[in-house]
Protein backbone atom coordinates (compact mmCIF):
# COMPACT_ATOMS: atom_id res chain seq x y z
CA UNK A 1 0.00 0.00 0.00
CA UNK A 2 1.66 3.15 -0.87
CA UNK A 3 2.12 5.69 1.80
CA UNK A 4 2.80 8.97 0.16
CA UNK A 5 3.25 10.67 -3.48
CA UNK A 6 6.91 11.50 -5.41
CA UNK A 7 7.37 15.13 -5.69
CA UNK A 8 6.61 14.72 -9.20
CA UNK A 9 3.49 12.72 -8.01
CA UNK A 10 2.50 15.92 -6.17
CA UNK A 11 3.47 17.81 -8.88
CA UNK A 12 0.61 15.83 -11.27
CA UNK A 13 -2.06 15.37 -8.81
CA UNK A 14 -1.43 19.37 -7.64
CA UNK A 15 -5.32 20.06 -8.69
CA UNK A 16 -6.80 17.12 -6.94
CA UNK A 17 -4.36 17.54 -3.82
CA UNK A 18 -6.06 21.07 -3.38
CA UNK A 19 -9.79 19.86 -3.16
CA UNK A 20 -10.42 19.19 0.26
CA UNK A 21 -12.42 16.36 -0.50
CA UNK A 22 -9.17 14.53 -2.28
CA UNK A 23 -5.83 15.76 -0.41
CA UNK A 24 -3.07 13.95 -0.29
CA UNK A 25 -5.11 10.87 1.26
CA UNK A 26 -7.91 10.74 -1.43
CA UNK A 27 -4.61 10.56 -4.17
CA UNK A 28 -3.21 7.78 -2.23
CA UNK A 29 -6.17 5.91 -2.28
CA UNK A 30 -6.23 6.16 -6.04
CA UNK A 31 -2.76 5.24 -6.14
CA UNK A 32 -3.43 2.35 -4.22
CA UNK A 33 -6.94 1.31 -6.54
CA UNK A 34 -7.23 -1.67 -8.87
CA UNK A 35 -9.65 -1.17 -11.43
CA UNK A 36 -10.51 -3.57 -14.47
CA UNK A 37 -11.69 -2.18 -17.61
CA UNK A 38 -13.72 -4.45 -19.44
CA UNK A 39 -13.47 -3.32 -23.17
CA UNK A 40 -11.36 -0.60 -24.98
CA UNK A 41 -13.48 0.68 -27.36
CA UNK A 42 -16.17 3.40 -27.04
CA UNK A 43 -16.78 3.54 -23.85
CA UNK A 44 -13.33 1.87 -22.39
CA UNK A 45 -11.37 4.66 -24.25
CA UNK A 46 -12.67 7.37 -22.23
CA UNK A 47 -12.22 5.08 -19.47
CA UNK A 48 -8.87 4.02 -20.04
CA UNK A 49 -7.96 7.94 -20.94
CA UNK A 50 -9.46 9.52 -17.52
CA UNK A 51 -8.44 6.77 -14.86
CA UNK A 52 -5.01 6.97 -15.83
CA UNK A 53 -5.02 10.95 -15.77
CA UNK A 54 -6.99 10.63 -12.25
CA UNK A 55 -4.13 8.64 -11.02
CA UNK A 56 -5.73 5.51 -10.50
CA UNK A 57 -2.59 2.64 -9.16
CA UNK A 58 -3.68 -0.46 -11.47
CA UNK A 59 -5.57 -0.74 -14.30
CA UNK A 60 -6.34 -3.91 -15.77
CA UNK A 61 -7.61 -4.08 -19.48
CA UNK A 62 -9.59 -7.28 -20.94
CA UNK A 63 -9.71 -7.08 -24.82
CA UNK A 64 -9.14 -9.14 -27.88
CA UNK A 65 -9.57 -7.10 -30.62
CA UNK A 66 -7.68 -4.84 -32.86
CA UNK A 67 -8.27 -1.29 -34.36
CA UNK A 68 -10.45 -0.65 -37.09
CA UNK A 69 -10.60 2.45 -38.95
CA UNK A 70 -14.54 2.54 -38.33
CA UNK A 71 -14.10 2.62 -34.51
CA UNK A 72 -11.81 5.99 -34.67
CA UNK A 73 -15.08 8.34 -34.52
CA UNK A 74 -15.64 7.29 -31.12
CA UNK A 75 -12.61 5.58 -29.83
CA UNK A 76 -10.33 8.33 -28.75
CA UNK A 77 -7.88 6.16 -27.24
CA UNK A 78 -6.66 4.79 -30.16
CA UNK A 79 -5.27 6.76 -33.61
CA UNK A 80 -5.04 6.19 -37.06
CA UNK A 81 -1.03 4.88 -36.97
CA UNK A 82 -2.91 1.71 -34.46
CA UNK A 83 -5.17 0.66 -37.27
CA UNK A 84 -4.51 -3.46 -37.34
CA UNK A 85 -3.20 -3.01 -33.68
CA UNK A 86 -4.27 -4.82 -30.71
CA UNK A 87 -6.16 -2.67 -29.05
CA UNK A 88 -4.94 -3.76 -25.23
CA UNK A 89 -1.55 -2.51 -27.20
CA UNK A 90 -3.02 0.34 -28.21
CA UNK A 91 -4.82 1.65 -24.89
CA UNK A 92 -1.90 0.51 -22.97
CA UNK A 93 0.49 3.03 -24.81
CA UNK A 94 -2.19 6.21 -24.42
CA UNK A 95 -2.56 5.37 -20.65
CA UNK A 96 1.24 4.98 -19.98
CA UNK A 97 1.54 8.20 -21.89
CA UNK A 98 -0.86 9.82 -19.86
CA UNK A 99 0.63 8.54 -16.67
CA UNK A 100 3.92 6.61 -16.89
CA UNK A 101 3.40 5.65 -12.96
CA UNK A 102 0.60 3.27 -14.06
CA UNK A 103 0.30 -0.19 -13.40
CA UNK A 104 -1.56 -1.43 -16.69
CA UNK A 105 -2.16 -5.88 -16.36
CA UNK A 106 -3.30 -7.16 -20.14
CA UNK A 107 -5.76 -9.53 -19.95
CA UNK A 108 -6.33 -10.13 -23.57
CA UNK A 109 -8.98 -12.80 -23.62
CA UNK A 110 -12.25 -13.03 -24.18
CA UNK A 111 -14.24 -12.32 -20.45
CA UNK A 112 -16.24 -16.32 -20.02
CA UNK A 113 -17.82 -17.97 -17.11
CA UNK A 114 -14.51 -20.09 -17.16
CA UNK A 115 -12.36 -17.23 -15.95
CA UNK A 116 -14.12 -14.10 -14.99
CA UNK A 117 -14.35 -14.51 -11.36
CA UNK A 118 -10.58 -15.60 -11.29
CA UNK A 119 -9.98 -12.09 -13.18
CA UNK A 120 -12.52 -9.53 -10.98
CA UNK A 121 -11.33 -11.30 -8.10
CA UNK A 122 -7.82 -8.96 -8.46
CA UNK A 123 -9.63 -5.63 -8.36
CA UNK A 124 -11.57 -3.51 -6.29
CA UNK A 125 -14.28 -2.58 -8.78
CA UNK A 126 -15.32 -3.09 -12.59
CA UNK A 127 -15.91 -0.60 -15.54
CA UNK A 128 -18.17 -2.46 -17.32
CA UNK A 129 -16.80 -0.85 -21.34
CA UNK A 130 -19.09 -3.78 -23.14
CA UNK A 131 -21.00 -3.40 -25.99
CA UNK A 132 -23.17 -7.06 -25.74
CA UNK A 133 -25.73 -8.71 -23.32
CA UNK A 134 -24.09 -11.75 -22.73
CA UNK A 135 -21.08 -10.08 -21.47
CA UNK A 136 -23.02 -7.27 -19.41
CA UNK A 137 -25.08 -9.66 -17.45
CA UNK A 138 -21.45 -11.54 -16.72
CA UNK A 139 -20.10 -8.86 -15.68
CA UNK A 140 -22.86 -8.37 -13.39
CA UNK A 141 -23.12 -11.73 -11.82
CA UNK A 142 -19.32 -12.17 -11.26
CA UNK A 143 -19.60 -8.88 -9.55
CA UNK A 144 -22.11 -9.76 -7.64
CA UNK A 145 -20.98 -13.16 -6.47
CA UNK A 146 -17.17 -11.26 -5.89
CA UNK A 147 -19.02 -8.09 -4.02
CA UNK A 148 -17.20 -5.78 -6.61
CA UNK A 149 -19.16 -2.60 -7.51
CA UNK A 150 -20.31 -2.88 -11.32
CA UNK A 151 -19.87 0.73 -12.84
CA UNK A 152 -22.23 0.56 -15.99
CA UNK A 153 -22.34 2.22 -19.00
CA UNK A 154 -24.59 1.64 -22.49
CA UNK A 155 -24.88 3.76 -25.62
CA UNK A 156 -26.87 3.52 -28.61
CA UNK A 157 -27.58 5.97 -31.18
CA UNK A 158 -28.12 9.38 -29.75
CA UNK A 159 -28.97 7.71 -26.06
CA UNK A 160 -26.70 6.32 -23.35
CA UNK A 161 -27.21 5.41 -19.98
CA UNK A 162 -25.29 4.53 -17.10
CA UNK A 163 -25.25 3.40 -12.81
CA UNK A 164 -23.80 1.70 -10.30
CA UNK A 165 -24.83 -1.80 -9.84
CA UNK A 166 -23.69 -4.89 -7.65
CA UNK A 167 -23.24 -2.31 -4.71
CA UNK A 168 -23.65 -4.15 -0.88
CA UNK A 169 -27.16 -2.73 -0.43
CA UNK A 170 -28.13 -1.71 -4.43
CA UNK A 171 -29.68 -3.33 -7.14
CA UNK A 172 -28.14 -4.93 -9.83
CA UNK A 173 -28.13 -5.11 -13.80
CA UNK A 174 -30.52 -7.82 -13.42
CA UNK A 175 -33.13 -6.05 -10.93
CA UNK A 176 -33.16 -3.76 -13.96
CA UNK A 177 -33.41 -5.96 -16.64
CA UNK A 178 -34.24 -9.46 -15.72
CA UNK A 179 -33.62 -10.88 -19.03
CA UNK A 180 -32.03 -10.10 -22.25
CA UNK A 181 -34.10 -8.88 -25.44
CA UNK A 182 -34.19 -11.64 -28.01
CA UNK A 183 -31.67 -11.48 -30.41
CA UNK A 184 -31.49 -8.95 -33.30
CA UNK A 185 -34.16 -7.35 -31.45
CA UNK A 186 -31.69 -4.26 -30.02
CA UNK A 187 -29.44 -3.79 -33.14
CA UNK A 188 -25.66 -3.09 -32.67
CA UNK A 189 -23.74 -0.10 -33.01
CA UNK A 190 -22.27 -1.64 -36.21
CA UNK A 191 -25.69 -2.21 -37.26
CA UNK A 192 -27.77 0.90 -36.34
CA UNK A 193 -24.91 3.20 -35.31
CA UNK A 194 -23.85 5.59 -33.00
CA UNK A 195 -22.98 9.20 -32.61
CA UNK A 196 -18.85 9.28 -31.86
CA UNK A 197 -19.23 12.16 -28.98
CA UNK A 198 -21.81 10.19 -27.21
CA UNK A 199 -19.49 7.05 -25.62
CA UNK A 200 -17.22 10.10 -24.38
CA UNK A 201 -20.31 11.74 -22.46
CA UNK A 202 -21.46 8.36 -20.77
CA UNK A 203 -17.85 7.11 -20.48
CA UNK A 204 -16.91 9.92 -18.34
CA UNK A 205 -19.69 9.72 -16.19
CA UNK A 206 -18.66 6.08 -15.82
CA UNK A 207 -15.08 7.14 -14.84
CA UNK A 208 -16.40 9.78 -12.69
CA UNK A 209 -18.42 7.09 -10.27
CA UNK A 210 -15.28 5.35 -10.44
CA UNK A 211 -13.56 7.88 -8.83
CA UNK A 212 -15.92 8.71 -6.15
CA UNK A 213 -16.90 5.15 -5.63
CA UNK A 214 -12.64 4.98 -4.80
CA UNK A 215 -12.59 8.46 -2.61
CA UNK A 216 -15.88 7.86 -0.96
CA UNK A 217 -17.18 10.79 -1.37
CA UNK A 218 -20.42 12.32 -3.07
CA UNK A 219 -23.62 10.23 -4.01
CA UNK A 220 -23.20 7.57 -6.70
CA UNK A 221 -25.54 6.29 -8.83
CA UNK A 222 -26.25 2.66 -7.55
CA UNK A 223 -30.20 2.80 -6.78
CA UNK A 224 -30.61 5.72 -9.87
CA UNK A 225 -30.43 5.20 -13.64
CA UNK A 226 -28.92 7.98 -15.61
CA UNK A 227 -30.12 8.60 -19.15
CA UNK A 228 -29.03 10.96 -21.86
CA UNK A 229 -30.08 12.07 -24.62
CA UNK A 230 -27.76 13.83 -26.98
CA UNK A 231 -30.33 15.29 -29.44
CA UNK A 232 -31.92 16.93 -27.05
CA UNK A 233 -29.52 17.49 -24.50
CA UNK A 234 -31.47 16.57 -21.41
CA UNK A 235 -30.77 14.06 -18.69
CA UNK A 236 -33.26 12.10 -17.00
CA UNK A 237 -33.38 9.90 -13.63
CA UNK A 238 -35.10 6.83 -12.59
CA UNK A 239 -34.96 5.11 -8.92
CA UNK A 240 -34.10 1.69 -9.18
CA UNK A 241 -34.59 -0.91 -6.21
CA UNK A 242 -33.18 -4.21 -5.66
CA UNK A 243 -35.53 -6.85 -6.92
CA UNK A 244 -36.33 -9.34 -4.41
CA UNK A 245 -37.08 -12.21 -6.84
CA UNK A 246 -33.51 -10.91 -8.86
CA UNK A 247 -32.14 -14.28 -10.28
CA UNK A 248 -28.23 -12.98 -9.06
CA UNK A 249 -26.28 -13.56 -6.27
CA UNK A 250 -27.47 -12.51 -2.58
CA UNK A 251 -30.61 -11.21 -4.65
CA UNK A 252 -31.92 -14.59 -5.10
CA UNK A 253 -30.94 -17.90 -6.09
CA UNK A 254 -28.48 -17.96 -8.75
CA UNK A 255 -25.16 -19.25 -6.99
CA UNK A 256 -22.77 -19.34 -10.17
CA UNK A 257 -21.83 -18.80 -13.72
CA UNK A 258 -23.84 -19.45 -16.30
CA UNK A 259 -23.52 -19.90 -19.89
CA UNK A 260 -24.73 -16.48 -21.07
CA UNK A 261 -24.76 -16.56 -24.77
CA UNK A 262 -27.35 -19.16 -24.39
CA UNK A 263 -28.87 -17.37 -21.52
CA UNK A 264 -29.40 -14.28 -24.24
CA UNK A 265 -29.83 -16.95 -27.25
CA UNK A 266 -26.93 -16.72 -29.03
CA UNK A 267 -25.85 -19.94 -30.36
CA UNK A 268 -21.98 -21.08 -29.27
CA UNK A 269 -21.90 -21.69 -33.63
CA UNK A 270 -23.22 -19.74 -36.45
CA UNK A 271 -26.32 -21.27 -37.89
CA UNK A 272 -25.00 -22.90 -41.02
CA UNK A 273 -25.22 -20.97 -44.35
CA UNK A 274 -28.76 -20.99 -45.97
CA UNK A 275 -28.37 -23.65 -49.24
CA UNK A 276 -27.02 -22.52 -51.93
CA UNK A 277 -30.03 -22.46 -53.88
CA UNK A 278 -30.84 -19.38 -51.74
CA UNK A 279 -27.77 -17.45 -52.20
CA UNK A 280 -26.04 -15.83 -54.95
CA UNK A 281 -22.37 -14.32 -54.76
CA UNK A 282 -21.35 -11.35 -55.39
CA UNK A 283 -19.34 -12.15 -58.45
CA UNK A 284 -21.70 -13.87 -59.67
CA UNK A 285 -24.64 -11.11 -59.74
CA UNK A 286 -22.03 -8.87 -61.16
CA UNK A 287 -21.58 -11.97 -64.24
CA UNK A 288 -25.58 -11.47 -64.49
CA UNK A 289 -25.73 -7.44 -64.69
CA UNK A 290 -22.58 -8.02 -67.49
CA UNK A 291 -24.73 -10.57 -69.47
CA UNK A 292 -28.16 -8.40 -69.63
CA UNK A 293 -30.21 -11.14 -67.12
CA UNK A 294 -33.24 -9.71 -67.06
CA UNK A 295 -33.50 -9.43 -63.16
CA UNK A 296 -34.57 -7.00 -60.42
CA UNK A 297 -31.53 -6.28 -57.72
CA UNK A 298 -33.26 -5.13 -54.60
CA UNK A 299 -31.28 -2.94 -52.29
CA UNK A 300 -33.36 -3.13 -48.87
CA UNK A 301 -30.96 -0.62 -46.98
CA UNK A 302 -32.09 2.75 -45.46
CA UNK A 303 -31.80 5.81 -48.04
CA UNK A 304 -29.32 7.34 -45.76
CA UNK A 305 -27.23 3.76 -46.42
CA UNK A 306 -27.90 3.89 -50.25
CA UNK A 307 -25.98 7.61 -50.07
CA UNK A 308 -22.97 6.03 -48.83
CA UNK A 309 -22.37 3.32 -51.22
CA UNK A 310 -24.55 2.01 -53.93
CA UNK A 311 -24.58 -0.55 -57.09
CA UNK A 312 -26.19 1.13 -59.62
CA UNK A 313 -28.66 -1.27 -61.29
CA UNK A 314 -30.03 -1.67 -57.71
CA UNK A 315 -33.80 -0.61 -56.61
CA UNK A 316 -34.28 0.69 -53.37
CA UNK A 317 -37.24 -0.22 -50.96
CA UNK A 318 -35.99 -0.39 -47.12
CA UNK A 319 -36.96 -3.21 -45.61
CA UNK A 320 -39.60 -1.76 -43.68
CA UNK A 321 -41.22 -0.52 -46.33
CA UNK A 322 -41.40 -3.59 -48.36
CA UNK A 323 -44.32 -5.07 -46.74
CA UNK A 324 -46.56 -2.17 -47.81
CA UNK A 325 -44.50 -1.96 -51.64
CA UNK A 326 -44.74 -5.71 -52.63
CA UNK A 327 -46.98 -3.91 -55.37
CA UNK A 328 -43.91 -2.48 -56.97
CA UNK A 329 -42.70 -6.16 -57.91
CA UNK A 330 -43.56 -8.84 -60.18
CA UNK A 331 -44.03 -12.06 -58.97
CA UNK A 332 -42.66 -13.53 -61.99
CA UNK A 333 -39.67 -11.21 -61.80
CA UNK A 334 -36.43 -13.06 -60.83
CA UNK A 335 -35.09 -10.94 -57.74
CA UNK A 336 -31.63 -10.87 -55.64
CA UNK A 337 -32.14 -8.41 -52.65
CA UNK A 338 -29.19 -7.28 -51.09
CA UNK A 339 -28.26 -5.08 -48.35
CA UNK A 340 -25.37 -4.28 -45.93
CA UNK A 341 -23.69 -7.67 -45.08
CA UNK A 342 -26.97 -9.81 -45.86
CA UNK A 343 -29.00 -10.16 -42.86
CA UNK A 344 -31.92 -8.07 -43.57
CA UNK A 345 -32.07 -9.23 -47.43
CA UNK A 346 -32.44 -12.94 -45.63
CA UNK A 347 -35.30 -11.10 -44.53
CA UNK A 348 -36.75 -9.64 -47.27
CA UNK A 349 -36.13 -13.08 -49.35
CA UNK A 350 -38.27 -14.94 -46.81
CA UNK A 351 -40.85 -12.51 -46.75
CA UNK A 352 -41.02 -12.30 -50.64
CA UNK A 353 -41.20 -15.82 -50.34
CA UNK A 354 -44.28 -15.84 -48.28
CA UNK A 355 -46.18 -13.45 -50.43
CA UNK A 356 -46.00 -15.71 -53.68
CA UNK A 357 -42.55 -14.26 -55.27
CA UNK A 358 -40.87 -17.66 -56.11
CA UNK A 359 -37.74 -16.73 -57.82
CA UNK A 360 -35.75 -14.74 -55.15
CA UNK A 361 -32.75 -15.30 -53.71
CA UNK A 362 -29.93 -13.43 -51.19
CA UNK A 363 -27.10 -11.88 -52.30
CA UNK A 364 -24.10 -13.22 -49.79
CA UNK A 365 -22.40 -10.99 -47.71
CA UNK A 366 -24.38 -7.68 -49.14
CA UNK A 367 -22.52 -4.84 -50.35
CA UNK A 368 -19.81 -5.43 -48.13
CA UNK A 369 -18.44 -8.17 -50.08
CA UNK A 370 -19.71 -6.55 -53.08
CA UNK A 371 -16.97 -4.05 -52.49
CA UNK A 372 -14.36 -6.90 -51.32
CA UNK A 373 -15.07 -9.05 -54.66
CA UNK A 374 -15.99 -7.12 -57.25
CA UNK A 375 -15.75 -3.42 -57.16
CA UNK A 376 -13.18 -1.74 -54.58
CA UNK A 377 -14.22 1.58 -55.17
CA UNK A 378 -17.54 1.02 -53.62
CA UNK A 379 -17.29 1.70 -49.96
CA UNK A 380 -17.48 -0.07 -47.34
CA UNK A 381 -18.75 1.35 -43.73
C-alpha cells in the first residue's frame, strides 16, 4: 500500500491535492486502486484515458480485438497509426503516456464464465466498457458473487445510460433488466450506429463514479439510472430498487456462472449458411448485370445507407417498407435483394417468399463483399 506521493506525483495530482475532499489521502487511495476495464473501445477509451489521468494505481484491461478504422469516430484512445493493432496494445500506450506511474495488467482474452471470477477477483471494482448482453449480465453476476461494484455504461444511437450496480445494499443489472431482449431485437452499433461524442459523455460519467466510488465521497448512482439524450440534451433519472425475486447472487438464487450466450440466445456456432439455392455471390450477380439477365436487384438498406455506397442497377425499398411496396414487384420477376452484409435481405427473401414471389434469392455478404469481390471503389462502412 503506498504511503505517500513522489514530488513529481505531487506535482501531477497538484489540482486534486487542493480539493479538500481529495488531499493527499484521497490521491493515495487512487494510487493504491485496482480497477478492471472491461473493453477498450467506445466507452473503455474514455475510461482508459481519464483513470489513468486521475491517477488511479492499477488498471487492468480485458480485450481481444484490434483497431479498425470505423471505430476511430468514437474511440479516442486509439489513432489512425494503431489501425490493425491490438487494441490492449493500443490503450496501454495512451494510458502509460498519460501517466507513466501506471500499473496497466493485459488480460487479452475473451471475459467467459470459465475465468471471470478468477480475473474480478484482483480488483476492487469493474468498468463495465461492453458493448453485448451476454457479457453485461457476466459482468454483473461475477460482480455480484465477488461483491465488486459494477460501474455501468450503455450507448446507442443518440442515447446512453449509465449506474452503479452490484453495490452491498443496491440493485443490480438484473433487478433492472431481468432478461435479455431476443436477439437482433436491439441492433448493434455496427448495425444501427452511434454518434462518436456520445461514448465520451457516458464514459466519463462512468469514470467519474469510479472515482468517487474509490474516494468515498459524493452520491453515486447505484439505486438511480442515468439517461441521456444527446439530441436533445437533457438528462433524466429513474430510482431503481433491488428486486427481491432478482435471479443474481445474494438477490436470489443464482449461486454461479452461467452460460450467457445461451442465456441471451446466441448460439456457441453460427447457424450454417442458408443452401445454396438461396444465395447468390457477389461475383456472380455482377456476371448477371454483365450478361443483360433480365432481373430486379433489390437494395433493402435505409436511403441514408444507399448515399454512402450504392450498385447502380439496384432498386431501393428499405426493408420496412417492403411489406406495404410488394406492389412495386412482379411475382414472376427473378429478384436478388441485397443489403449491408446480408441479414436483412435474408429477410426480405423470406418474406417475398411468403407473399408468392418464387424466384428470389440473397445476395451473400451484401454490399460489403460486393466491395471486397468485385468493385473496390464502392465503400465499405
Amino acid at each position: 500500500m503506498a504511503t505517500s506521493l513522489s514530488n513529481e506525483e505531487i506535482q501531477r495530482f497538484s489540482r486534486h491535492l487542493i480539493l479538500p475532499e481529495v488531499g493527499m489521502d484521497g490521491q493515495i487511495k487512487l494510487k493504491d486502486a485496482k480497477v478492471l476495464l472491461v473493453g477498450t473501445g467506445g466507452l473503455g477509451a474514455p475510461l482508459g484515458l481519464y483513470l489513468a489521468a486521475a491517477g488511479i494505481g492499477t488498471i487492468g484491461l480485458v480485450d481481444f480485438d484490434v483497431v479498425d478504422a470505423s471505430n476511430l469516430q468514437r474511440q479516442v484512445i486509439h489513432g489512425t497509426k494503431d489501425i490493425g493493432r491490438k487494441k490492449i496494445d493500443s490503450a496501454a500506450d495512451r494510458m502509460l503516456d498519460i501517466n507513466p506511474n501506471l500499473m496497466i495488467v493485459k488480460h487479452e482474452t475473451p471475459l467467459t464464465s470459465e475465468n471471470a471470477r478468477q480475473i474480478v477477483e484482483q480488483y476492487d471494482l469493474v468498468a463495465d466498457g461492453t458493448d453485448n448482453f451476454p457479457t453485461r449480465y457476466l459482468v454483473n453476476d461475477v460482480c455480484v458473487l465477488t461483491g465488486k461494484p459494477n460501474v455501468y455504461g450503455s450507448i446507442f444511437r443518440f442515447e446512453g445510460q449509465s449506474s452503479v450496480f452490484a453495490t452491498e445494499t443496491g440493485p443490480c443489472y438484473r433487478c433492472l433488466y431481468p432478461e435479455p431482449p431476443p436477439p437482433g431485437l436491439v441492433p448493434s452499433c455496427a448495425e444501427g450506429g452511434v454518434l462518436g461524442i456520445l461514448p465520451g459523455v457516458v464514459g466519463l460519467i462512468q469514470a467519474t463514479e469510479v472515482v468517487k466510488i474509490i474516494l468515498g465521497i459524493g452520491q453515486t448512482l447505484a439505486g438511480r439510472l442515468m439517461l441521456y439524450d444527446a439530441l436533445n440534451m437533457k438528462f433524466r433519472e429513474l430510482k431503481l430498487r433491488r428486486n427481491p425475486d432478482c435471479p443474481s447472487g445474494h438477490c436470489s438464487v443464482v449461486k454461479d456462472l452461467i452460460d450467457y450466450k445461451q442465456f441471451c440466445g446466441i448460439p456457441d456456432t453460427p447457424p450454417a449458411p442458408a443452401p445454396s439455392s438461396g444465395d447468390v455471390d457477389p461475383v456472380e450477380v455482377k456476371s448477371l448485370i454483365d450478361s443483360g439477365e433480365d432481373f430486379i436487384l433489390l437494395d433493402v438498406r435505409e436511403p441514408h445507407e444507399y448515399q454512402i455506397a450504392s450498385i447502380s442497377k439496384a432498386i431501393l425499398i428499405p426493408l420496412g417498407q417492403l411489406p406495404n411496396r410488394l406492389g412495386e414487384l412482379s411475382k414472376d420477376a427473378n429478384i436478388i435483394c441485397h443489403c449491408k452484409s446480408g441479414m436483412r435481405s435474408a429477410k426480405a427473401v423470406d418474406l417475398l417468399k411468403l407473399n408468392g414471389f418464387s424466384r428470389v434469392r440473397n445476395m451473400k455478404g451484401g454490399i460489403l463483399a460486393w466491395s471486397d469481390k468485385v468493385d473496390s471503389s464502392v465503400a465499405k462502412y
